[in-house]
PDB file of N, CA and C in Angstrom:
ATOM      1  N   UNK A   1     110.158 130.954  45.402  1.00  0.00           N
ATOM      2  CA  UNK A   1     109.577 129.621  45.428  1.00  0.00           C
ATOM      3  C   UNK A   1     108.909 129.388  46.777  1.00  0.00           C
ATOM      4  N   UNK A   2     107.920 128.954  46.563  1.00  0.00           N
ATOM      5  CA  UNK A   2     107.153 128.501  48.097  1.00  0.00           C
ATOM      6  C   UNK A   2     107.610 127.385  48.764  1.00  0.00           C
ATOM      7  N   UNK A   3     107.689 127.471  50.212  1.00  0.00           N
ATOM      8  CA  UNK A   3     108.192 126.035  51.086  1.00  0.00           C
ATOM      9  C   UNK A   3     107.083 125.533  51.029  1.00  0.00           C
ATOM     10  N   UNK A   4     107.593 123.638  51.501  1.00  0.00           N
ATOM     11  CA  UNK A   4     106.895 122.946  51.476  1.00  0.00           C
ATOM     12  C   UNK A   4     105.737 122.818  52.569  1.00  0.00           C
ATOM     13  N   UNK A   5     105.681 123.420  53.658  1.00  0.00           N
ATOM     14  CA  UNK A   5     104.922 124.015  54.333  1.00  0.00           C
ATOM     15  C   UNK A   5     103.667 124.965  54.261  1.00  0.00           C
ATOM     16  N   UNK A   6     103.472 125.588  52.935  1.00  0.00           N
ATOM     17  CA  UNK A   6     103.003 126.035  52.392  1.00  0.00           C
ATOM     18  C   UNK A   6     102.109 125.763  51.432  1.00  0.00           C
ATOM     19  N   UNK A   7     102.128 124.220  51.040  1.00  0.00           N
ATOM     20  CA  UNK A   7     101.721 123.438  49.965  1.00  0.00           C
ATOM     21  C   UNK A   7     100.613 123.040  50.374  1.00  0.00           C
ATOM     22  N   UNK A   8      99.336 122.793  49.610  1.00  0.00           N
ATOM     23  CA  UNK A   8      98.081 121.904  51.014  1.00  0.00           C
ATOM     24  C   UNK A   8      97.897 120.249  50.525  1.00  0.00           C
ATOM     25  N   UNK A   9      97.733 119.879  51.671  1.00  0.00           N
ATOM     26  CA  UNK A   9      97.700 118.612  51.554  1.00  0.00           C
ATOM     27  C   UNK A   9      96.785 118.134  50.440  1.00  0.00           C
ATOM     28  N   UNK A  10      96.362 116.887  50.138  1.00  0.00           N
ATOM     29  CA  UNK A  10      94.981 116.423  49.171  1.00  0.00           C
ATOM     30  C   UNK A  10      93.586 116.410  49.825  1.00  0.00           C
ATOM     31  N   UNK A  11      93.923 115.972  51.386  1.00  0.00           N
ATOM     32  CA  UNK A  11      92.869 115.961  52.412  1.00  0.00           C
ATOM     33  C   UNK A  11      92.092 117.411  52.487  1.00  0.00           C
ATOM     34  N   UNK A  12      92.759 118.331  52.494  1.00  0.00           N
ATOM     35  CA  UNK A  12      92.721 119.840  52.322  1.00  0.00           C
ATOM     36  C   UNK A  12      91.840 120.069  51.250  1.00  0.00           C
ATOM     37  N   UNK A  13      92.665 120.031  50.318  1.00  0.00           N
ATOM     38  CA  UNK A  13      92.066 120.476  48.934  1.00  0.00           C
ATOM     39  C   UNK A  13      90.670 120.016  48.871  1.00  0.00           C
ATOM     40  N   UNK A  14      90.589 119.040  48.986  1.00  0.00           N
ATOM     41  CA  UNK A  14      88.926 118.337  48.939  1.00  0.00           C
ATOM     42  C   UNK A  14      88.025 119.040  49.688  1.00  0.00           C
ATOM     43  N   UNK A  15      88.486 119.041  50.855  1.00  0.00           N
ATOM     44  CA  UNK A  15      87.653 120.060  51.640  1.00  0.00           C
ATOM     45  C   UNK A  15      87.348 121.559  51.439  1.00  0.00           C
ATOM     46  N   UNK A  16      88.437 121.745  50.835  1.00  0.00           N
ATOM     47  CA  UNK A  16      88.164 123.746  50.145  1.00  0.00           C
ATOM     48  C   UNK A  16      87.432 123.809  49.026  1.00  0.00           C
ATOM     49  N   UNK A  17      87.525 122.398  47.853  1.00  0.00           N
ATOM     50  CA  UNK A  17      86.545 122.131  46.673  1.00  0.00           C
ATOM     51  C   UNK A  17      85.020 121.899  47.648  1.00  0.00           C
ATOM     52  N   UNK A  18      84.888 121.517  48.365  1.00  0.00           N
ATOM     53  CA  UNK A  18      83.415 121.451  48.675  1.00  0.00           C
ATOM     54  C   UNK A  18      82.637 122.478  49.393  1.00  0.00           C
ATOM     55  N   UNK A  19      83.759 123.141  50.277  1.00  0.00           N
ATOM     56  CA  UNK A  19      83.257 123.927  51.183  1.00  0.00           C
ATOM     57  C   UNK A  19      84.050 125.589  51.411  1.00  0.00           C
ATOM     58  N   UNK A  20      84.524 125.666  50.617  1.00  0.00           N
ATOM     59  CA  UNK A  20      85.147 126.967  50.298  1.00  0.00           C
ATOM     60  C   UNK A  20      84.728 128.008  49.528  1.00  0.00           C
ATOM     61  N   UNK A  21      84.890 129.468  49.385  1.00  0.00           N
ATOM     62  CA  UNK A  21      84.213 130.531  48.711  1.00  0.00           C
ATOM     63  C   UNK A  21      84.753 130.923  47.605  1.00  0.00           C
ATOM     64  N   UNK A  22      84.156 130.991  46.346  1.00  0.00           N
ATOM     65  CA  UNK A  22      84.824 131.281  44.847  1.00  0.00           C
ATOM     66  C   UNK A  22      84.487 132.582  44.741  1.00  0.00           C
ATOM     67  N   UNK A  23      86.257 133.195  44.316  1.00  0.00           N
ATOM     68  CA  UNK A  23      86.005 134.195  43.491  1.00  0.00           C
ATOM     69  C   UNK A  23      86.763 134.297  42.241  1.00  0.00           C
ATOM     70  N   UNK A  24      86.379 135.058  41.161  1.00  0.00           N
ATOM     71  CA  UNK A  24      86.256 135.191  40.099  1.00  0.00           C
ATOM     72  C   UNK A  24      87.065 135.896  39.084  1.00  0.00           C
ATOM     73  N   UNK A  25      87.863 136.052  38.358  1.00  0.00           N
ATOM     74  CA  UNK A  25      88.445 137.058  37.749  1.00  0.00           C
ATOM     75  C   UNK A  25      88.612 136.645  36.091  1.00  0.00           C
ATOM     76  N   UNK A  26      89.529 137.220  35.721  1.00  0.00           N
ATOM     77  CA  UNK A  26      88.956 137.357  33.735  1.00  0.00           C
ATOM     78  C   UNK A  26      90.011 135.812  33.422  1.00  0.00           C
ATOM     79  N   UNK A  27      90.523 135.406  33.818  1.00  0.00           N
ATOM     80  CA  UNK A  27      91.298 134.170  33.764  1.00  0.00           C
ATOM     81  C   UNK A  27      91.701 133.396  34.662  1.00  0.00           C
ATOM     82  N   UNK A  28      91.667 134.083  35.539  1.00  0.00           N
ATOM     83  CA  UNK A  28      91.614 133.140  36.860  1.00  0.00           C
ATOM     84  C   UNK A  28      90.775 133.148  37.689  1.00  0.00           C
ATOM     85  N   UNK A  29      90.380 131.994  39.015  1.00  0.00           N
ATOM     86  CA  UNK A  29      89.708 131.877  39.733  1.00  0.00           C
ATOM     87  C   UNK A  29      90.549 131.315  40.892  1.00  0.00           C
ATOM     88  N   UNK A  30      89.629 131.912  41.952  1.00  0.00           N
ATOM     89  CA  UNK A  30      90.432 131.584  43.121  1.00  0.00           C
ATOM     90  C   UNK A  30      89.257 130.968  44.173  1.00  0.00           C
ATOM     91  N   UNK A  31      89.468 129.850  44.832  1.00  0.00           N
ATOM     92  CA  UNK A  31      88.343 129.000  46.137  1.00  0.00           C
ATOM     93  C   UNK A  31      89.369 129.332  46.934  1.00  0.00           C
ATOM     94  N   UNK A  32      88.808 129.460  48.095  1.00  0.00           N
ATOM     95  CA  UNK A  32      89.523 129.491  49.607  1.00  0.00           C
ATOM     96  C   UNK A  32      89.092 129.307  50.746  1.00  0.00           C
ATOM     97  N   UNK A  33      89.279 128.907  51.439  1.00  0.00           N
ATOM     98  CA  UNK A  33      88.513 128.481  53.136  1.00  0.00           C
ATOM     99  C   UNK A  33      89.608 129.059  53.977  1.00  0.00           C
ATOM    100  N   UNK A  34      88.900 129.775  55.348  1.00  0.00           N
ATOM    101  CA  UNK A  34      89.960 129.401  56.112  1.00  0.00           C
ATOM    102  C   UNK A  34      89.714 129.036  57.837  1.00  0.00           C
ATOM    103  N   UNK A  35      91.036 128.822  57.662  1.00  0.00           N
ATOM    104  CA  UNK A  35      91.168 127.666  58.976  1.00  0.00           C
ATOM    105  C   UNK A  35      92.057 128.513  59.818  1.00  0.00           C
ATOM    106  N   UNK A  36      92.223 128.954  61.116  1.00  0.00           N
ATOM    107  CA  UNK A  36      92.689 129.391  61.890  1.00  0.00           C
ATOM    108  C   UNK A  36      94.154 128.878  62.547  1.00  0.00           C
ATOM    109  N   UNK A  37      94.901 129.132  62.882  1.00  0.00           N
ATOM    110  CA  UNK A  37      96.319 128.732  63.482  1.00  0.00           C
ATOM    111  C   UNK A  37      97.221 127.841  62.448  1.00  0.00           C
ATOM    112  N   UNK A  38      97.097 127.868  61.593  1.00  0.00           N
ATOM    113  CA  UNK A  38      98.331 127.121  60.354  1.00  0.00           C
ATOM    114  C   UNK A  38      98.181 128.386  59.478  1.00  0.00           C
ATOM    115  N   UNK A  39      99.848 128.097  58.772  1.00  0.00           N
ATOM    116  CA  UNK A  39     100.010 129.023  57.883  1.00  0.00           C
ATOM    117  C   UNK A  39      99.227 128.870  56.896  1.00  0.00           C
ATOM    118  N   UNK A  40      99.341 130.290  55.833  1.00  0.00           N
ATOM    119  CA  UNK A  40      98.074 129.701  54.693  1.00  0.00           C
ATOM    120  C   UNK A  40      99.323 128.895  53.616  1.00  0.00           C
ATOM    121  N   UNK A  41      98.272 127.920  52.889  1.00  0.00           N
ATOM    122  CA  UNK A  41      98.742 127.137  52.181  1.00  0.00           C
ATOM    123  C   UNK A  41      97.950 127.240  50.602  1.00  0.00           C
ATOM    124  N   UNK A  42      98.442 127.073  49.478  1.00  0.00           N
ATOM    125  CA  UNK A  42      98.615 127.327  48.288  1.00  0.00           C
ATOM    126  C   UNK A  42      98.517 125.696  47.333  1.00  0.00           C
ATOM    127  N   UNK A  43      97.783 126.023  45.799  1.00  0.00           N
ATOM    128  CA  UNK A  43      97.617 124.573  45.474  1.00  0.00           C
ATOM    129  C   UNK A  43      97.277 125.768  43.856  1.00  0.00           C
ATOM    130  N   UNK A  44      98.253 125.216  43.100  1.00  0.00           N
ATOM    131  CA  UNK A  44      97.677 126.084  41.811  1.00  0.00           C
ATOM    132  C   UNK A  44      97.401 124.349  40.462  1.00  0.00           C
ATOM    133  N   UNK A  45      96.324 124.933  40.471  1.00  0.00           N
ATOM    134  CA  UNK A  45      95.828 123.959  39.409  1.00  0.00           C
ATOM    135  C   UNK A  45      95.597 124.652  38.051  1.00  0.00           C
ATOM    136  N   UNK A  46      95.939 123.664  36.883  1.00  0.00           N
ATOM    137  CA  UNK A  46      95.901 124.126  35.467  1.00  0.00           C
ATOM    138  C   UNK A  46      95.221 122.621  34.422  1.00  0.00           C
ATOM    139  N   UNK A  47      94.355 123.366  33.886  1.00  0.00           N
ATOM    140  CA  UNK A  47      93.912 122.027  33.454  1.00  0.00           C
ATOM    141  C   UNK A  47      94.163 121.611  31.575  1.00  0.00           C
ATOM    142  N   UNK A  48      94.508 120.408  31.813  1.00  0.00           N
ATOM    143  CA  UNK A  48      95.389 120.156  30.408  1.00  0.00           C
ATOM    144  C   UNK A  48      93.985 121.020  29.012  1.00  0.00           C
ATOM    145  N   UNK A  49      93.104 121.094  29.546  1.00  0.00           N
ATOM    146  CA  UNK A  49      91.810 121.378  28.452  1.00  0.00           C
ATOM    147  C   UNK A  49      92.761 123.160  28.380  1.00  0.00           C
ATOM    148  N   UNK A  50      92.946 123.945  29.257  1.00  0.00           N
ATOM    149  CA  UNK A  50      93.969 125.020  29.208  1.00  0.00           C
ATOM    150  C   UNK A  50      95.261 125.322  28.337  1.00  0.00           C
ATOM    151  N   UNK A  51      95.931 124.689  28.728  1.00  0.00           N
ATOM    152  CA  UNK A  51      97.331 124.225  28.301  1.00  0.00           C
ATOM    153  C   UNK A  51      97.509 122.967  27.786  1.00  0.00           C
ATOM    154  N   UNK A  52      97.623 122.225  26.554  1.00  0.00           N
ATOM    155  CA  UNK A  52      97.938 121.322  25.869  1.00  0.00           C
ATOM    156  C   UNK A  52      99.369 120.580  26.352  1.00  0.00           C
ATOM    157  N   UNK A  53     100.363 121.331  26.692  1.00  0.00           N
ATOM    158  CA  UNK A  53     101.281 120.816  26.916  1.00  0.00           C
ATOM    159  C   UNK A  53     101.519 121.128  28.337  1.00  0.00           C
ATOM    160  N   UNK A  54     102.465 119.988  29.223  1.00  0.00           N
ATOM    161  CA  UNK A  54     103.027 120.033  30.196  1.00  0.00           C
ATOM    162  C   UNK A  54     103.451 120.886  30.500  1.00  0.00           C
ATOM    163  N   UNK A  55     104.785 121.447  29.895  1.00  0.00           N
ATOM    164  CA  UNK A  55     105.551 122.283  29.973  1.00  0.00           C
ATOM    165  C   UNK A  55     105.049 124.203  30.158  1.00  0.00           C
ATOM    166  N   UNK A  56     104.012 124.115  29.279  1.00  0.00           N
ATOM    167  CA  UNK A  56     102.973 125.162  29.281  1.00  0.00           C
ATOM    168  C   UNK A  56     101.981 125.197  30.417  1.00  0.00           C
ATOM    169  N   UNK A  57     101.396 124.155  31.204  1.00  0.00           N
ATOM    170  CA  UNK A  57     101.108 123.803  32.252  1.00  0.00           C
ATOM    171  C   UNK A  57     101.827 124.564  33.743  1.00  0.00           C
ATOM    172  N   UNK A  58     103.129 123.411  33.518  1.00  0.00           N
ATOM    173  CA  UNK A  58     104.369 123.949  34.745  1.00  0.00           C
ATOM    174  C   UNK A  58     104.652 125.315  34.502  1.00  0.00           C
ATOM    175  N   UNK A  59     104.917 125.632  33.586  1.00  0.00           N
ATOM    176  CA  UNK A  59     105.539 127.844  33.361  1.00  0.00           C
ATOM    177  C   UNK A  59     104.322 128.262  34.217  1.00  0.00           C
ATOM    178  N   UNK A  60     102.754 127.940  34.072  1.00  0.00           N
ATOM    179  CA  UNK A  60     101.454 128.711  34.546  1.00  0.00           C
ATOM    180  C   UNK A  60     101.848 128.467  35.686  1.00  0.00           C
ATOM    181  N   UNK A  61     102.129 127.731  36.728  1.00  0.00           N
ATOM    182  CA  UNK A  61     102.184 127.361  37.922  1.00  0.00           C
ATOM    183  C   UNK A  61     103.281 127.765  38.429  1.00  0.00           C
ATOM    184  N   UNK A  62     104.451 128.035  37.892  1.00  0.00           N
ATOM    185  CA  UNK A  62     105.736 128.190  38.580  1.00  0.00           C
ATOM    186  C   UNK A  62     105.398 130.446  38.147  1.00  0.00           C
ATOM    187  N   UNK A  63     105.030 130.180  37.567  1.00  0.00           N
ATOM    188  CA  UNK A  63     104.197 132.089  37.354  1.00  0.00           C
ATOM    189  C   UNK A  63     103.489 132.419  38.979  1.00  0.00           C
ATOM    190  N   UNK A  64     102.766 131.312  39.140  1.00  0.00           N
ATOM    191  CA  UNK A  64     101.562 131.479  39.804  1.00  0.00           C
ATOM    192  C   UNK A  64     102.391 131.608  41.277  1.00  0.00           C
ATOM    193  N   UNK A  65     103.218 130.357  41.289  1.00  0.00           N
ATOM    194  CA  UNK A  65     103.766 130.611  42.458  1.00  0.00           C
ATOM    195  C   UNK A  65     104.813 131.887  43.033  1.00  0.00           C
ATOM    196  N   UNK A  66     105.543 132.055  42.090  1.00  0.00           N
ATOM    197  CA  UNK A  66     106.025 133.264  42.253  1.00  0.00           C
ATOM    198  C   UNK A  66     105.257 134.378  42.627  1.00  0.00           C
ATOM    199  N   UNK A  67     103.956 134.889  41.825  1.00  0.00           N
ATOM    200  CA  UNK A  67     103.139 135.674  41.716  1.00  0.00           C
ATOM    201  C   UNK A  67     102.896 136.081  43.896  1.00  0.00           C
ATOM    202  N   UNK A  68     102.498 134.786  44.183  1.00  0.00           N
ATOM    203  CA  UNK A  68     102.115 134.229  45.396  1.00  0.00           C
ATOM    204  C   UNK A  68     103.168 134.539  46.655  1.00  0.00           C
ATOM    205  N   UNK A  69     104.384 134.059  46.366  1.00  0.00           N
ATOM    206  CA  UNK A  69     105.501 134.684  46.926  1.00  0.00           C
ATOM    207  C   UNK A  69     105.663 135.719  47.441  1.00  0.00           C
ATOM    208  N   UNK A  70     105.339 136.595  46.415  1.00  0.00           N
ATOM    209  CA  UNK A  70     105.841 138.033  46.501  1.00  0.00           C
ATOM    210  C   UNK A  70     104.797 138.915  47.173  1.00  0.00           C
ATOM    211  N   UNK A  71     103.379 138.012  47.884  1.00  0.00           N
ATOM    212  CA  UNK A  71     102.536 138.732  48.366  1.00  0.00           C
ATOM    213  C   UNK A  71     102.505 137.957  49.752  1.00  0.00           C
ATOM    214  N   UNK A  72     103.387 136.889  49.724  1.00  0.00           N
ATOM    215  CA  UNK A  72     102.877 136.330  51.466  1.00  0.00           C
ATOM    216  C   UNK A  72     102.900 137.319  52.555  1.00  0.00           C
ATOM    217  N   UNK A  73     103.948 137.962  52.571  1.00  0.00           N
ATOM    218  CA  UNK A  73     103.875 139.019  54.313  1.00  0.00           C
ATOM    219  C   UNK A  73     102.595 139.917  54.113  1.00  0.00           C
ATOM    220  N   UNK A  74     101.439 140.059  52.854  1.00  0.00           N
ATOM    221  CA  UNK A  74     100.474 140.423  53.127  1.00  0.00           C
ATOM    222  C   UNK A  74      99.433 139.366  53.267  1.00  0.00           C
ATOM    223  N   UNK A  75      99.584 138.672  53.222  1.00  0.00           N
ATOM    224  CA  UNK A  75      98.657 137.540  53.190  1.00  0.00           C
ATOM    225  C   UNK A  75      98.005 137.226  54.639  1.00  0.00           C
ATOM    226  N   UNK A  76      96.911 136.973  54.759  1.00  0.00           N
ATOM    227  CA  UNK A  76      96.522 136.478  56.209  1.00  0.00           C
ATOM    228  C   UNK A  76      96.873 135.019  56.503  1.00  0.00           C
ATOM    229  N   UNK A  77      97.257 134.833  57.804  1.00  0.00           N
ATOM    230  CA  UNK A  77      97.251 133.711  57.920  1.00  0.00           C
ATOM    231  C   UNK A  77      96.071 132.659  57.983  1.00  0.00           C
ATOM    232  N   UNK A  78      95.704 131.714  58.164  1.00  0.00           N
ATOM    233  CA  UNK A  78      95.275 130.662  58.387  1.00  0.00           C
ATOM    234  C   UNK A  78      93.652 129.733  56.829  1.00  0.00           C
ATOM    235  N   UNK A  79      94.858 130.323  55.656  1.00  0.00           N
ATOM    236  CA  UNK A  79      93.524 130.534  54.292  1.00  0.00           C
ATOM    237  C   UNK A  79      94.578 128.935  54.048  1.00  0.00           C
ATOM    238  N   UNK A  80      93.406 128.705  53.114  1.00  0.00           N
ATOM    239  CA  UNK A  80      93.933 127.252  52.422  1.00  0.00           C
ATOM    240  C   UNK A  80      93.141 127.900  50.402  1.00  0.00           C
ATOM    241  N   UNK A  81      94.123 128.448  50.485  1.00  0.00           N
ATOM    242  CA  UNK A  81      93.599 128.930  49.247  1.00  0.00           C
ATOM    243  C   UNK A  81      93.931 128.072  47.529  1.00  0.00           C
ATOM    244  N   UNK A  82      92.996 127.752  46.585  1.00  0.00           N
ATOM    245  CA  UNK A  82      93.486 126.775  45.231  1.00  0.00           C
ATOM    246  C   UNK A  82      92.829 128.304  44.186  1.00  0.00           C
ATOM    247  N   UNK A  83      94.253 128.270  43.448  1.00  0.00           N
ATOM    248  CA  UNK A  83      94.225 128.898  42.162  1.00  0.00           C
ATOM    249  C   UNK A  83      93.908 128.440  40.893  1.00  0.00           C
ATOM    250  N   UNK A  84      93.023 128.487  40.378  1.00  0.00           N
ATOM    251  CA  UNK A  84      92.532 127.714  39.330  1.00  0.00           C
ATOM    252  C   UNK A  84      92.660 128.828  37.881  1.00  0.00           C
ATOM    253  N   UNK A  85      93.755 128.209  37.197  1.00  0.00           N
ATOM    254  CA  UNK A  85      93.907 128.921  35.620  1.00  0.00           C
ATOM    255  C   UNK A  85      93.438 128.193  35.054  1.00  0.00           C
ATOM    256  N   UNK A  86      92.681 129.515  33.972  1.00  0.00           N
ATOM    257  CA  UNK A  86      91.757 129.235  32.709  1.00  0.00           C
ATOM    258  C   UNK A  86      91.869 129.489  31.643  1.00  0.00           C
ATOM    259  N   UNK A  87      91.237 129.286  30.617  1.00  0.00           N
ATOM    260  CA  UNK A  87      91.670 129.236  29.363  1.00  0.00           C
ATOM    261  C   UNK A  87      92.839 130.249  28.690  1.00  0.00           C
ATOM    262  N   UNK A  88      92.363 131.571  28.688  1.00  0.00           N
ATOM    263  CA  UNK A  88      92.801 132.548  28.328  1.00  0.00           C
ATOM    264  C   UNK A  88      94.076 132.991  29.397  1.00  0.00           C
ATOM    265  N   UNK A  89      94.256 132.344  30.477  1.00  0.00           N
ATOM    266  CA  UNK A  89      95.684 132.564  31.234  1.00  0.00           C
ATOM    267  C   UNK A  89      96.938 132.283  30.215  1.00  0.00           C
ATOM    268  N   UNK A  90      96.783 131.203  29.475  1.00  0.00           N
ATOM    269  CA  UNK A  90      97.535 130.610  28.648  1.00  0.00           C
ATOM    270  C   UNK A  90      98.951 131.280  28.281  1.00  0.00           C
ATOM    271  N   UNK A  91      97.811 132.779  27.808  1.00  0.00           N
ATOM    272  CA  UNK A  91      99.020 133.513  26.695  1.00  0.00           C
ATOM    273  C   UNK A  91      99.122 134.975  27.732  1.00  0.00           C
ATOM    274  N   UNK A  92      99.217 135.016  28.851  1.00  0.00           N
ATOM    275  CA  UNK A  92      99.171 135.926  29.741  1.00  0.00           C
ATOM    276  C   UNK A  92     100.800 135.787  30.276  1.00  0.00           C
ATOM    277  N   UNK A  93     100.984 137.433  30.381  1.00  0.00           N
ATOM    278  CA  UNK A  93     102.733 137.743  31.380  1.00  0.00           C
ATOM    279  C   UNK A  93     102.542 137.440  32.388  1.00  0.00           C
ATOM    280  N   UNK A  94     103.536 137.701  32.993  1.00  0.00           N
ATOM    281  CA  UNK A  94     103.924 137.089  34.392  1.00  0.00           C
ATOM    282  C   UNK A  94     103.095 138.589  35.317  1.00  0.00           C
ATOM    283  N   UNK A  95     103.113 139.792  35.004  1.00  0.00           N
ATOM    284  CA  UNK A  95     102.708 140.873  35.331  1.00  0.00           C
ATOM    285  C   UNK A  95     101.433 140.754  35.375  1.00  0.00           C
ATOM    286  N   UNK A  96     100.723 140.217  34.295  1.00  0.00           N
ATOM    287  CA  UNK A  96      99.554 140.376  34.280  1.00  0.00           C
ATOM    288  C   UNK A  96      99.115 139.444  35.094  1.00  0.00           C
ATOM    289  N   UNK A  97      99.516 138.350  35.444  1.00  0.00           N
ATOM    290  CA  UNK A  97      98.925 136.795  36.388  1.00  0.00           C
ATOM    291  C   UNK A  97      99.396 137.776  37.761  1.00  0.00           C
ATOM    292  N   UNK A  98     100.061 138.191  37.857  1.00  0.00           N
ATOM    293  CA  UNK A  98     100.464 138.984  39.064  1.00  0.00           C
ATOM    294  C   UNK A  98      99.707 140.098  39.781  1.00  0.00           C
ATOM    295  N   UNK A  99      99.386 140.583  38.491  1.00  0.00           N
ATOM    296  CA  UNK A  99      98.113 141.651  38.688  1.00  0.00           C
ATOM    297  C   UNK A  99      96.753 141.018  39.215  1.00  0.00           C
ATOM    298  N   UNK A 100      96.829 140.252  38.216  1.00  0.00           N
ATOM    299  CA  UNK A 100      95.246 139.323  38.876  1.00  0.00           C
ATOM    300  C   UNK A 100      95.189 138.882  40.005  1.00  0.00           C
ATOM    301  N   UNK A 101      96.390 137.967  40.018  1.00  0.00           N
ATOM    302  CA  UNK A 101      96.281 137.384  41.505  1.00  0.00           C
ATOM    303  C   UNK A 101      96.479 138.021  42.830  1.00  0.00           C
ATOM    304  N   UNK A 102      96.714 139.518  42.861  1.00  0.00           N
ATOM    305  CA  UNK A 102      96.274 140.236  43.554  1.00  0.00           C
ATOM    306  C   UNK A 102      95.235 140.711  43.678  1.00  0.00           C
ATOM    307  N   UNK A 103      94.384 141.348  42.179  1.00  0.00           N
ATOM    308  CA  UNK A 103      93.497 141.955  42.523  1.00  0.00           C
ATOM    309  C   UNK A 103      92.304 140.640  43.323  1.00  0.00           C
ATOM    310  N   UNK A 104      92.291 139.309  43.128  1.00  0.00           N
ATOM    311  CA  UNK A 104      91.484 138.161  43.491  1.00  0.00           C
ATOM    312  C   UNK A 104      91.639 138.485  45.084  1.00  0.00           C
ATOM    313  N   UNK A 105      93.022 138.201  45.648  1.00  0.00           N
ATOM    314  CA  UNK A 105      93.121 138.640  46.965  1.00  0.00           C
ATOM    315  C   UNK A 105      92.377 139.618  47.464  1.00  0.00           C
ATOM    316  N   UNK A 106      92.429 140.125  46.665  1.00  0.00           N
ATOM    317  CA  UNK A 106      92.260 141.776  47.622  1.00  0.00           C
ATOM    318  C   UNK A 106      90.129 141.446  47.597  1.00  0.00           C
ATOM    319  N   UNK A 107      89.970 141.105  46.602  1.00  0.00           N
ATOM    320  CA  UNK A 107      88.297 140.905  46.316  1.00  0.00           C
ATOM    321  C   UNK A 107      88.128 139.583  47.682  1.00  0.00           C
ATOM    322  N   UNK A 108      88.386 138.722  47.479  1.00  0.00           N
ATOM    323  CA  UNK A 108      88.365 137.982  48.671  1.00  0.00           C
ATOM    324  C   UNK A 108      88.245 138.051  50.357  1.00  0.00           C
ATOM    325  N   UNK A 109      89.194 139.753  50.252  1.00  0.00           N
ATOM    326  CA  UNK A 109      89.901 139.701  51.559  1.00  0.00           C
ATOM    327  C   UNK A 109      90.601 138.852  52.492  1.00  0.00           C
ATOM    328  N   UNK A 110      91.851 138.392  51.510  1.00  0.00           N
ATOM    329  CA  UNK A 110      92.465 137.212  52.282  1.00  0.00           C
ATOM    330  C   UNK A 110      94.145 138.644  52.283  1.00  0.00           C
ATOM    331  N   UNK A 111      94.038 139.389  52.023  1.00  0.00           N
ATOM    332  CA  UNK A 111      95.111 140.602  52.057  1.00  0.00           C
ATOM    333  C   UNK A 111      95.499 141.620  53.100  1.00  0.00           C
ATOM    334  N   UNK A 112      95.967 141.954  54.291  1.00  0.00           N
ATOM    335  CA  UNK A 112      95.966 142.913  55.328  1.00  0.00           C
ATOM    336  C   UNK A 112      96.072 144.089  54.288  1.00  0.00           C
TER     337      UNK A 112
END
């Protein structure tokens, strides 16, 4: 699970939606900016047009975060990165969101 330290503010987010770099993958998408001397911080969005239900919603995100977890000590510091799941994430494993959300990193270069 990610600390709350880790989370980005709303002030944040706005600013990485306007001015941050998209990249692309077969169900997910990833924007990111980064900012120098703070840890990087994390924001996974799912949109109800995706997932119909809540509950199907929260599993994508609590996936996502885990996914995320397990790659911080490679992670660079100072990214304000938002994960954006899409349609077809829906019916996707935890392996496979895991897979992606690495290979996005690594396309990005937000990965040592």
């Amino acid at each position: 699970m990610l600390s709350k330290n880790r989370r980005i503010p709303r002030k944040l987010i706005e600013k990485t939606l306007k001015h941050g770099k998209t990249v692309r993958g077969r169900n997910l998408s990833l924007k990111y900016s980064v900012d120098s001397g703070k840890p990087s911080g994390f924001a996974f969005i799912v949109s109800s047009k995706t997932a119909k239900r809540a509950v199907l919603r929260n599993k994508l995100k609590r996936r996502g975060r885990a996914a995320v977890f397990g790659l911080l000590p490679e992670i660079k510091d100072g990214c304000s990165v938002l994960i954006f799941f899409e349609k077809g994430s829906a019916k996707m494993k935890f392996s496979e969101i895991k897979q992606e959300i690495t290979r996005l990193f690594q396309k990005a270069g937000l990965i040592i």
